[in-house]
Protein backbone atom coordinates (compact mmCIF):
# COMPACT_ATOMS: atom_id res chain seq x y z
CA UNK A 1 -14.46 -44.94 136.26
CA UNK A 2 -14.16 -41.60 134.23
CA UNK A 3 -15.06 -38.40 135.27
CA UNK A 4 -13.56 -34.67 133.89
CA UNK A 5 -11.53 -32.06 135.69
CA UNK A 6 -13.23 -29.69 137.81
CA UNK A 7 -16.88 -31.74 137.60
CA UNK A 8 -18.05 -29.34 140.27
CA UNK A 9 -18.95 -32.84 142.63
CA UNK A 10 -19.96 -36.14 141.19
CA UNK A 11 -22.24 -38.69 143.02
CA UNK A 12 -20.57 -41.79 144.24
CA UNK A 13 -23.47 -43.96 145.39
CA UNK A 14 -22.81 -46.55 142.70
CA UNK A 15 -19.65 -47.28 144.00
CA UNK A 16 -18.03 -50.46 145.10
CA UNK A 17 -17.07 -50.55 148.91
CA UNK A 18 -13.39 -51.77 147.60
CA UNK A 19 -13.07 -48.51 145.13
CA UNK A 20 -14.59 -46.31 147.54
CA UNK A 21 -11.93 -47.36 149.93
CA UNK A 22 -8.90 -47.41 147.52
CA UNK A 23 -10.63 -43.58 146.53
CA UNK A 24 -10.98 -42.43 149.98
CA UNK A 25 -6.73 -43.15 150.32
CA UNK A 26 -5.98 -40.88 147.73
CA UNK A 27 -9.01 -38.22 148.36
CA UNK A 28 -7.81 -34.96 149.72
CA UNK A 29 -3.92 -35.63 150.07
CA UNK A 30 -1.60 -33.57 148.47
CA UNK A 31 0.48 -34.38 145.65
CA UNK A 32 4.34 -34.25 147.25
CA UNK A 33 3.30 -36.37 149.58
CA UNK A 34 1.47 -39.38 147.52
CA UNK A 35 4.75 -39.02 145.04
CA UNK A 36 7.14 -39.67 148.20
CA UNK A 37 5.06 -42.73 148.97
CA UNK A 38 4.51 -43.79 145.41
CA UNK A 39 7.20 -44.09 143.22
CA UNK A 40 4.99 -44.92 140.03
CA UNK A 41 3.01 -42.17 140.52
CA UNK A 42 3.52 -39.74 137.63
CA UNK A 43 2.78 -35.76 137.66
CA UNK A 44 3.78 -33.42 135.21
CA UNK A 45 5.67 -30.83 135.12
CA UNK A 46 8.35 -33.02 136.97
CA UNK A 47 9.74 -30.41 139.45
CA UNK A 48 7.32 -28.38 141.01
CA UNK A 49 9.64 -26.33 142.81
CA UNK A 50 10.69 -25.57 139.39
CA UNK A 51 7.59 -24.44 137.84
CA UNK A 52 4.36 -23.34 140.15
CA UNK A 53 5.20 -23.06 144.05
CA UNK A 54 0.95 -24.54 144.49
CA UNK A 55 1.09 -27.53 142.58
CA UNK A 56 2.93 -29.56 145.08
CA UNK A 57 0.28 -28.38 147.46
CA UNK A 58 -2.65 -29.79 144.78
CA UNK A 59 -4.85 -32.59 145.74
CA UNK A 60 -6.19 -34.94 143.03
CA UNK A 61 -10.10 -34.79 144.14
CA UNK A 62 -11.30 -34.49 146.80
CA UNK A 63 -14.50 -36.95 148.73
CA UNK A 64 -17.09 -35.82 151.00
CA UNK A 65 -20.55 -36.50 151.48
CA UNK A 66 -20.72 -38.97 148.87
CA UNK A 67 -19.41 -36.20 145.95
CA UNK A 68 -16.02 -36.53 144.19
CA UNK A 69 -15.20 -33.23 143.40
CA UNK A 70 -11.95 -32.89 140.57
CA UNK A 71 -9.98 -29.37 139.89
CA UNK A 72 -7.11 -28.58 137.47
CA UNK A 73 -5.63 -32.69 137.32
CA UNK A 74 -6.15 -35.04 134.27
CA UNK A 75 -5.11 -38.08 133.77
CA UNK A 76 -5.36 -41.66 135.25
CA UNK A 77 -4.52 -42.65 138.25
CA UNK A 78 -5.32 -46.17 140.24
CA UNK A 79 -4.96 -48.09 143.41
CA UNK A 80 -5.06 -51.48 143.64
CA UNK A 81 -8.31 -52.56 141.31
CA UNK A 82 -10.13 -49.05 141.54
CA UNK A 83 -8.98 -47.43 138.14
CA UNK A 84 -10.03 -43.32 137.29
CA UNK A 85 -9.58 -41.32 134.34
CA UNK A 86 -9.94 -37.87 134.55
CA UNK A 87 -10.56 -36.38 131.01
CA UNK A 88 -10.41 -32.57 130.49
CA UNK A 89 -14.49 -31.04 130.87
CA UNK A 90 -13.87 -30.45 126.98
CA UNK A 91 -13.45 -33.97 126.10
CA UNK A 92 -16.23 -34.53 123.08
CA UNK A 93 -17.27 -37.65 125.09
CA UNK A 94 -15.32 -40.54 127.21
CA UNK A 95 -13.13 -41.85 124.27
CA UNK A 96 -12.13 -38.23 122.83
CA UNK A 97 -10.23 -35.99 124.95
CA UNK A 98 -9.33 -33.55 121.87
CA UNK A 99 -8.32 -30.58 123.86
CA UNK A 100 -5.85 -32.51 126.11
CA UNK A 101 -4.00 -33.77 123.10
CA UNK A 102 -4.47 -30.66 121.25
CA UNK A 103 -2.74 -29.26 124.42
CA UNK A 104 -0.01 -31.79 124.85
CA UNK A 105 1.05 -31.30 121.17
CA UNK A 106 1.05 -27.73 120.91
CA UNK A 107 3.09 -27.29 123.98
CA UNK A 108 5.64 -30.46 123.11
CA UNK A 109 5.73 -29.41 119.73
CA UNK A 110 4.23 -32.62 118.25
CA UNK A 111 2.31 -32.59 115.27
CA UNK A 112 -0.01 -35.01 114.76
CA UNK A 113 -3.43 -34.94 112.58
CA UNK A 114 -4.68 -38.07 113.36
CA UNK A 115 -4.82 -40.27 116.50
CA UNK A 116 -7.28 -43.06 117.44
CA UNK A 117 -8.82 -42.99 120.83
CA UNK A 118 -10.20 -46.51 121.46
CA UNK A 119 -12.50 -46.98 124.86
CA UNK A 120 -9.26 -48.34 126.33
CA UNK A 121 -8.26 -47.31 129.75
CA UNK A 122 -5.13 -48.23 128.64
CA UNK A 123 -4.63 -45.46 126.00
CA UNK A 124 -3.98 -42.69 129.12
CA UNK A 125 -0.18 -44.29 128.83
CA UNK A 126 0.11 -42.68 125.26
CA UNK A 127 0.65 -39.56 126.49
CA UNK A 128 3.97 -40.91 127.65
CA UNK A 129 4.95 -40.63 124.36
CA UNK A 130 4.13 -36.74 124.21
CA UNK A 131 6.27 -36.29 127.20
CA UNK A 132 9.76 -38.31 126.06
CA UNK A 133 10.52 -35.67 122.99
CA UNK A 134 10.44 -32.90 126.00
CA UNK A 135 12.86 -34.92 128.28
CA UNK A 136 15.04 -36.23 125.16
CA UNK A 137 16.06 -31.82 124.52
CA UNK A 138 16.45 -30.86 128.36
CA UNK A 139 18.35 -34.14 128.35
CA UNK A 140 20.38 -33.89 125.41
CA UNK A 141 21.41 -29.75 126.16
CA UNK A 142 24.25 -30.95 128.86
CA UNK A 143 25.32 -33.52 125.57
CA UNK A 144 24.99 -37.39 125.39
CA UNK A 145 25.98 -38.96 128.24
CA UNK A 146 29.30 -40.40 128.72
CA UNK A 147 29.77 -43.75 131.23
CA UNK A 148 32.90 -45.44 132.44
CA UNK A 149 32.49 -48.96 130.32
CA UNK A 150 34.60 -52.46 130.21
CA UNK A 151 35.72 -53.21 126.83
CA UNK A 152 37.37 -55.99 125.32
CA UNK A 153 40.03 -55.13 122.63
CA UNK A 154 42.68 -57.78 120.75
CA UNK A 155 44.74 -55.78 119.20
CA UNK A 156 48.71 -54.72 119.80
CA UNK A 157 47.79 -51.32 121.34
CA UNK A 158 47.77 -52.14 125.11
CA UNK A 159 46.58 -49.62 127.29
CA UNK A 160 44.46 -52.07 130.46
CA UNK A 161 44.76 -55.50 132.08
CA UNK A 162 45.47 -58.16 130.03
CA UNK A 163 42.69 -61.16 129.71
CA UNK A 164 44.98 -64.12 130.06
CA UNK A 165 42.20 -66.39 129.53
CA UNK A 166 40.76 -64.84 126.31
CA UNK A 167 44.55 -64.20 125.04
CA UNK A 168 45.41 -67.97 125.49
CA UNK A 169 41.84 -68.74 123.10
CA UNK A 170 42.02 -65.86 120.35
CA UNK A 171 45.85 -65.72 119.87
CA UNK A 172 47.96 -69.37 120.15
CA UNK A 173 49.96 -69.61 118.03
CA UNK A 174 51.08 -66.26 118.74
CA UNK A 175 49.74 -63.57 115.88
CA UNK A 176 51.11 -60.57 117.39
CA UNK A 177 48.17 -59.54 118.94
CA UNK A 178 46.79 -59.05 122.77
CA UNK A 179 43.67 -59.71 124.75
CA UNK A 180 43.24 -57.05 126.97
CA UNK A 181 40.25 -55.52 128.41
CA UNK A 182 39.77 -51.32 129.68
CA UNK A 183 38.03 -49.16 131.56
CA UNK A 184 37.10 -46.02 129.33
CA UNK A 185 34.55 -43.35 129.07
CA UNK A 186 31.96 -44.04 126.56
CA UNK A 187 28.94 -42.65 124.99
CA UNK A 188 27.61 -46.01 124.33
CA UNK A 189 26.49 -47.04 127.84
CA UNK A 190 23.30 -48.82 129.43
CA UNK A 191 21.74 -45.68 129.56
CA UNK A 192 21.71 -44.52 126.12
CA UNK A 193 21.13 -48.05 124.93
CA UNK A 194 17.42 -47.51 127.48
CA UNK A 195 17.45 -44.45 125.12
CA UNK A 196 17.67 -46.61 121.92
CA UNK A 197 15.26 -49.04 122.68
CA UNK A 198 12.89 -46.44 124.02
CA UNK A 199 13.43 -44.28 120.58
CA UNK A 200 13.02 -48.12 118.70
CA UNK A 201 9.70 -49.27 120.63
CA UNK A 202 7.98 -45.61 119.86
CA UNK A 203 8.45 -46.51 116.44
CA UNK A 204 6.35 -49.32 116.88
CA UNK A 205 3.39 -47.23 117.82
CA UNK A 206 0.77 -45.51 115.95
CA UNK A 207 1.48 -42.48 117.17
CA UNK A 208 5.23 -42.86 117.16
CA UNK A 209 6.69 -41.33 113.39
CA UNK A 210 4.70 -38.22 114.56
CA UNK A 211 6.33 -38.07 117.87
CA UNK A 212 9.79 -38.45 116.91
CA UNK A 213 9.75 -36.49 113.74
CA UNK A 214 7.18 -33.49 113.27
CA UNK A 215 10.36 -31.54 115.13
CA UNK A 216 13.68 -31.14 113.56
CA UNK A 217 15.73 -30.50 116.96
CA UNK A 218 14.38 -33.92 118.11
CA UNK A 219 15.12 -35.48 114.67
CA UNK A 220 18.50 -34.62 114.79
CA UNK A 221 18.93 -35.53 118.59
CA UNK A 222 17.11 -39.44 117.27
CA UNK A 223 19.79 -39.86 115.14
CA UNK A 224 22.72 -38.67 117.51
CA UNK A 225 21.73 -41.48 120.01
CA UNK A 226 20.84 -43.90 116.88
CA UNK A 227 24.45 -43.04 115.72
CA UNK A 228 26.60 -43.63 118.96
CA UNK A 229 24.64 -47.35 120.18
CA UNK A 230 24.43 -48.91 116.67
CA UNK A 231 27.55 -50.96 117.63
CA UNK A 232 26.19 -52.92 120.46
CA UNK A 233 21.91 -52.13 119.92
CA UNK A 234 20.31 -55.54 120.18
CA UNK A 235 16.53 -55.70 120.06
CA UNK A 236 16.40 -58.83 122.00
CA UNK A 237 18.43 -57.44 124.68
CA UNK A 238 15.83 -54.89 125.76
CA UNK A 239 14.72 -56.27 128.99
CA UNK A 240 18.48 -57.41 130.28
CA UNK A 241 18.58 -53.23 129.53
CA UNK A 242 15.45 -52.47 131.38
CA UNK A 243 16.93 -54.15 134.56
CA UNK A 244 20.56 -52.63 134.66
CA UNK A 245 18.76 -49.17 134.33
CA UNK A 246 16.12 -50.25 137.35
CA UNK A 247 18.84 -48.31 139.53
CA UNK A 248 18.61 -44.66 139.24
CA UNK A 249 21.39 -43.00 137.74
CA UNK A 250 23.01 -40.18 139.44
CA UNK A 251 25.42 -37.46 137.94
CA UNK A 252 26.96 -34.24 139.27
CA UNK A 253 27.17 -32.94 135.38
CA UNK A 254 24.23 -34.94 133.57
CA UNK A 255 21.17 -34.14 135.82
CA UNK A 256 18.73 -33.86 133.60
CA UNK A 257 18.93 -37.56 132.53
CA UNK A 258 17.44 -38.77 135.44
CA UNK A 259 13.84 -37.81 134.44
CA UNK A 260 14.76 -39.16 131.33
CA UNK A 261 15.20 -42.27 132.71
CA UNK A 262 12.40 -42.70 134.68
CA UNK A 263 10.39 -41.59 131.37
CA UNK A 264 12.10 -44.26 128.95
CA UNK A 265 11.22 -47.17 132.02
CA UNK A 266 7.41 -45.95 131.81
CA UNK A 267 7.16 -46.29 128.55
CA UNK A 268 8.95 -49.28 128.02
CA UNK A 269 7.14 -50.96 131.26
CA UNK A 270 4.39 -49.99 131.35
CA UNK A 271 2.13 -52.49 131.06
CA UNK A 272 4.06 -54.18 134.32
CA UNK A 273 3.24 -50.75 135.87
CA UNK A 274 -0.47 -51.16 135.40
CA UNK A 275 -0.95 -54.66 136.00
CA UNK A 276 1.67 -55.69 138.33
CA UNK A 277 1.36 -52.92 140.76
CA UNK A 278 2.07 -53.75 144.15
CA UNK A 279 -0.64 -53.88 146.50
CA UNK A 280 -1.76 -50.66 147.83
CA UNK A 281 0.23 -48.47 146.36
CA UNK A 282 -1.28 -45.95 144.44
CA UNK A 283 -0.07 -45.72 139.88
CA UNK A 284 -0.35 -43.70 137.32
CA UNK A 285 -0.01 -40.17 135.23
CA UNK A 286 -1.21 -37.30 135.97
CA UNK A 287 -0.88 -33.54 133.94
CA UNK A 288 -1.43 -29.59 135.72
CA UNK A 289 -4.34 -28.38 133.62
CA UNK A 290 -3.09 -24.58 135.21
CA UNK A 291 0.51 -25.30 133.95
CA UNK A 292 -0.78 -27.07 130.62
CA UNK A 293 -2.45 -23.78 129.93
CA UNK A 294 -0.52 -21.54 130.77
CA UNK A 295 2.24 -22.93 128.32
CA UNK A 296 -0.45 -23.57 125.77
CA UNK A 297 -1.65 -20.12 125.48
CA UNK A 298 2.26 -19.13 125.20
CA UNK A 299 2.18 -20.84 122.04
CA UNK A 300 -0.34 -18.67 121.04
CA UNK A 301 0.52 -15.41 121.76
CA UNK A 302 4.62 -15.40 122.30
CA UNK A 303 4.85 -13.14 119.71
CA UNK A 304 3.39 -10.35 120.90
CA UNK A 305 3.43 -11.20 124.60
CA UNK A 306 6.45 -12.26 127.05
CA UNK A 307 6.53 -15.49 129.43
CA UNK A 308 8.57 -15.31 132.41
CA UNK A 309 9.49 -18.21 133.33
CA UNK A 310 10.38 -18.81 137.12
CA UNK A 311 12.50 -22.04 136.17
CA UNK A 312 14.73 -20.90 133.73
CA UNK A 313 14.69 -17.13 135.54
CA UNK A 314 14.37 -15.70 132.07
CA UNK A 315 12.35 -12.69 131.53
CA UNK A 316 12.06 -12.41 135.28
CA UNK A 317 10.65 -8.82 136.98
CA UNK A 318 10.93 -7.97 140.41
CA UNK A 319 8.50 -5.97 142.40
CA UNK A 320 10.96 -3.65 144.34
CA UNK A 321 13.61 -1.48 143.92
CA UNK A 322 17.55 -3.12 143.63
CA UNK A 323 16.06 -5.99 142.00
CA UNK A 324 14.41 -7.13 145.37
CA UNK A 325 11.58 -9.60 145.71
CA UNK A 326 11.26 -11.56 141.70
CA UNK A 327 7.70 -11.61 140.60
CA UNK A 328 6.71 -14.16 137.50
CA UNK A 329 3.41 -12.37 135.31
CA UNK A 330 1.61 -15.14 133.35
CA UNK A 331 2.03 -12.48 130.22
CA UNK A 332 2.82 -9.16 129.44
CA UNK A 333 2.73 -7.22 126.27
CA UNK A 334 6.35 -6.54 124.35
CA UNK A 335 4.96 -2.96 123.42
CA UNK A 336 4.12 -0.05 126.15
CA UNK A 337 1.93 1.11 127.59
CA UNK A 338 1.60 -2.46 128.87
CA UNK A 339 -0.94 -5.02 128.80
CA UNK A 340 -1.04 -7.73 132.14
CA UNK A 341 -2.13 -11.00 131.63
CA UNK A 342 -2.90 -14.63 133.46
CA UNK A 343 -3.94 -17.57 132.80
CA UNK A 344 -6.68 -19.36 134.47
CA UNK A 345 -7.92 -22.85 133.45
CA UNK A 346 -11.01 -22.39 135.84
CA UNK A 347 -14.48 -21.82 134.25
CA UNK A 348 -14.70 -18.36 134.98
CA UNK A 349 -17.40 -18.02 133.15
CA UNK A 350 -19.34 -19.64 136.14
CA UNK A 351 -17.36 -17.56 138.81
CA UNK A 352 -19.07 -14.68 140.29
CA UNK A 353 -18.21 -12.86 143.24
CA UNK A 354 -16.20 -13.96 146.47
CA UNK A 355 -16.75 -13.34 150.27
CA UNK A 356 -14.54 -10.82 151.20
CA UNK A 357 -10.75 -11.94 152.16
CA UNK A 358 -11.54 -14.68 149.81
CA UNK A 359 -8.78 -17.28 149.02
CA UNK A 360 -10.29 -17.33 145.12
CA UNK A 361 -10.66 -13.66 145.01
CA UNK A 362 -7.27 -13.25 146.41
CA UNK A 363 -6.16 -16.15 143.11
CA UNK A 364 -7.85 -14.94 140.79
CA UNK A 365 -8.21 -11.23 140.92
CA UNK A 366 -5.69 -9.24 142.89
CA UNK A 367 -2.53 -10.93 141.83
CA UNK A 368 -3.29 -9.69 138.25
CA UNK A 369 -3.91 -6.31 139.87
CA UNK A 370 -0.92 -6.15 141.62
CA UNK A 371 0.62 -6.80 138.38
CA UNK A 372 -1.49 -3.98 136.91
CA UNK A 373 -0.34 -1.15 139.87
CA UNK A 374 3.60 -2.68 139.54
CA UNK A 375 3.92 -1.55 135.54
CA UNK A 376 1.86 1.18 135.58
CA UNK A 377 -1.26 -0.69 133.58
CA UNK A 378 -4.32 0.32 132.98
CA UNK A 379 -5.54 -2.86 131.04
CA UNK A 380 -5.42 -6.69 132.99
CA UNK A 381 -6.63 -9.52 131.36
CA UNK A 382 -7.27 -13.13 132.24
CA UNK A 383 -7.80 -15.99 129.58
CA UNK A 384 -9.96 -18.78 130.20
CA UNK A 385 -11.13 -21.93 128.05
CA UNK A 386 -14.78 -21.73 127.93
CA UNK A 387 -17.72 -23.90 126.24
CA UNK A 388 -19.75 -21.23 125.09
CA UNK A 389 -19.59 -19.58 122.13
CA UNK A 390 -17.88 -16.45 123.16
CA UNK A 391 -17.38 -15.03 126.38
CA UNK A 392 -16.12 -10.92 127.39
CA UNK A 393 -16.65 -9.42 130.40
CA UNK A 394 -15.14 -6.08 131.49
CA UNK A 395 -14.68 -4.85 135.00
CA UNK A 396 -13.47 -0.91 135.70
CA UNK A 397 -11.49 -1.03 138.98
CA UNK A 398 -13.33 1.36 141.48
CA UNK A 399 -11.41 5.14 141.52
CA UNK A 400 -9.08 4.17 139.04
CA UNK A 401 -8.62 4.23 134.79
CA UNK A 402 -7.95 0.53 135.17
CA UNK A 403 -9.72 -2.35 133.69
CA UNK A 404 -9.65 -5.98 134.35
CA UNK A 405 -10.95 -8.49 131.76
CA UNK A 406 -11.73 -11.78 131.63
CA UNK A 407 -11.69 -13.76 127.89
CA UNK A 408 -13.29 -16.77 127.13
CA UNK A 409 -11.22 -18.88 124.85
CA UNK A 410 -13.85 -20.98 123.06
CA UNK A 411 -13.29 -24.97 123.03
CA UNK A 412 -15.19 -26.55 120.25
CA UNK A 413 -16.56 -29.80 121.47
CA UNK A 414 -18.83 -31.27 118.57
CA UNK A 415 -16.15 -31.54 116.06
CA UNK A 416 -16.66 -35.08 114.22
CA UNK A 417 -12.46 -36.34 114.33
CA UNK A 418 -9.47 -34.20 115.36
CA UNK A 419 -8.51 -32.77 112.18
CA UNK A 420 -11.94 -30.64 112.56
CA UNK A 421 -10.88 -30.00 116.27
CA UNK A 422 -7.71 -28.22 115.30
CA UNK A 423 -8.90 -26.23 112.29
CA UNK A 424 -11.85 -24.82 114.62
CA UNK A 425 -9.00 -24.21 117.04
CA UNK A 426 -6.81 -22.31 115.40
CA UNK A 427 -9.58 -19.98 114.10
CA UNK A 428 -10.62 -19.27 117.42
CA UNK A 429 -6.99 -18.39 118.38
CA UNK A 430 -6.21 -16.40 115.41
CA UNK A 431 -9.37 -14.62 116.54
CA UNK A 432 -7.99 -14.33 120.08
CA UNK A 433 -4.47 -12.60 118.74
CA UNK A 434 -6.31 -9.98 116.43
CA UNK A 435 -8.56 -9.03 119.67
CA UNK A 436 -5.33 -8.77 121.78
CA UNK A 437 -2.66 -7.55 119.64
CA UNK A 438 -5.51 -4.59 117.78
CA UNK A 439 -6.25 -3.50 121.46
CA UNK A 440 -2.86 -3.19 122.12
CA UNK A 441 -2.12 -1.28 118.89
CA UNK A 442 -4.83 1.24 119.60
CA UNK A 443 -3.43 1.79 122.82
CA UNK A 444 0.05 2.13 121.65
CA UNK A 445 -1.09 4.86 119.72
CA UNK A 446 -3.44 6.25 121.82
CA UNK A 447 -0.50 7.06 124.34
CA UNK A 448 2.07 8.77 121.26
């Protein structure tokens, strides 16, 4: 079954009992508590703690009188024989979700001209590959990881316990050598051989060069972890590999490799993952459209705008004095007077006006106008993806000199292969940065 994100309610009439059943388990149930319950359940970003405080608190879709109603999720997701892809509401039609590659890339810093999307329900796995360059840097900045390892030396430099077994084969008559075997720290370990043979299998797949090479960081980190398993890397051993890393590895210092793990397993399993699922329990993979655009649109405009970022802390603000109560603005302009920005992967362009005390007014609206009030801003934006043509709307707040605008950021969805899809793209957001940044200029200006 496919569907897109935020498809405003979709019949279900035609529906088996079975996947109506398997659909009604996951309907309207938060995301934190599905992952605790299903471990091959993957959402992205990772940590949610870490990124947006709400997506934790996201549900998938939701069911009710017969509708399945999506929001910000894509992906794929399953229980038992019931299977649903959710494609982005650009997708050009079921087998080419441009924008959510386009997306992926941009913000993973993968370049890739060409991919082919076959009507394969399968192909919702590639994006695994998108996400391993990501974990391979946050991985790699605490180093290559280091693991207490037997090894097996004959040689006269004794420094372990001596292998009386192997000594009495390898060395009678006497050659002046020992058997002995240690206990050392290594960077060639069972996790960085998972490493290898992930790096080794991407290869393999059409999409793989692109993935581990359009970016020189994770070129250079490839051939680090190439470098340090060569000695012991043995194709044929990848499943014997697979199974000493089913145990999670834990690590006071090396934290970030346990996402990394979990990553390289997907991708090397995951065809066991989406056949051989246990019974009930609920698979699959799973992207934050809100997140995905909100990084995406940093790629666009981080040179004349600033991204806090409320993982990393950097670039944080606060709202009060003595650096009391942190606030995180989607965007705001390097140059005064400033310019306050969000990002909102709902069709505003449908949105009109709210009851009052409104959840979505209190969303969408005031936090940007908090924003507004806290650095002294007259001008509030929010940036949309839209399938129209063009789309500007300005609002003047009542009483005030303040203005809050929403931009449509036009999606082309008739381009004939992706090539076409990113040259029409990158017009549109060259367009986007000359609207922004000559605004900004003229009120720059303006204010000297």
């Amino acid at each position: 079954m496919i569907t897109t994100d935020n498809n405003g309610g979709k019949s279900i009439d035609n529906f088996e009992d079975s996947d109506i059943e398997n659909l009604t388990y996951i309907a309207n149930r938060n995301l934190s508590d599905l992952k605790k319950e299903n471990p091959d359940l993957l959402v992205f970003p990772h940590s949610f703690d870490k990124y947006r405080d709400d997506i934790k608190k996201t549900i998938i879709f939701s069911l009710s009188d017969k509708r399945l109603t999506t929001y910000n999720l894509m992906g794929f997701i399953g229980r038992n024989s019931t299977q649903l892809t959710i494609s982005s509401r650009f997708a050009k039609d079921d087998n080419n979700d441009y924008f959510l590659h386009y997306m992926l890339q941009k913000v993973f810093s993968i370049n890739l001209l060409n991919f082919d999307q076959t009507p394969n329900k399968e192909n919702i796995w590639d994006f695994l590959l998108y996400l391993f360059p990501y974990y391979l840097k946050k991985a790699y900045s605490q180093g290559i990881y280091k693991a207490y390892k037997k090894e097996a030396y004959n040689d006269l430099n004794v420094k372990g316990t001596i292998d009386i077994k192997r000594h009495l084969l390898r060395n009678i008559p006497f050659m002046g050598k020992i058997a002995y075997t240690t206990r050392e720290h290594s960077y060639n370990n069972n996790l960085t051989q998972l490493i290898r043979h992930t790096i080794e299998h991407i290869y393999t797949h059409p999409l793989g060069s692109g993935v581990l090479t359009g970016d020189n960081e994770v070129r250079d980190i490839v051939s680090k972890f190439k470098f340090v398993t060569n000695k012991t890397y043995n194709r044929n051993e990848k499943q014997k590999i697979i199974t000493v890393n089913l145990k999670p590895v834990s690590h006071p210092y090396f934290t970030e490799y346990a996402a990394l793990q979990k990553i390289c397993l997907k991708i090397l399993r995951h065809e066991k993952i989406t056949f051989g699922k246990e019974k009930d329990k609920v698979y699959g993979l799973l992207f934050d459209g809100a997140w995905l655009w909100e990084e995406y649109l940093n790629t666009v405009l981080q040179e004349n705008f600033i991204h806090p970022e409320n993982k990393t802390g950097k670039d944080r603000k606060y709202l009060f004095e003595y650096n009391k109560q942190p606030i995180y603005p989607d965007f705001i302009s390097k140059e005064k007077p400033y310019s306050v920005g969000d990002a909102k992967y709902i069709p505003l362009d449908k949105q009109q006006e709210y009851p009052e005390n409104s959840e979505k007014a209190t969303s969408i609206y005031y936090k940007t106008i908090t924003y507004m009030y806290r650095f002294s801003s007259n001008d509030g934006f929010l940036i949309f993806p839209t399938q129209k043509t063009s789309f500007f709307e300005s609002y003047k707040i009542k009483d005030t000199h303040g203005r809050l605008k929403k931009i449509g950021l036009t999606i082309p969805q008739k381009s004939d292969n992706f090539k076409n899809f990113i040259i029409a793209m990158e017009k549109n957001e060259k367009e986007l940065r000359q609207n922004l940044i000559t605004e900004q200029t003229q009120k720059t200006q303006h204010a000297v």
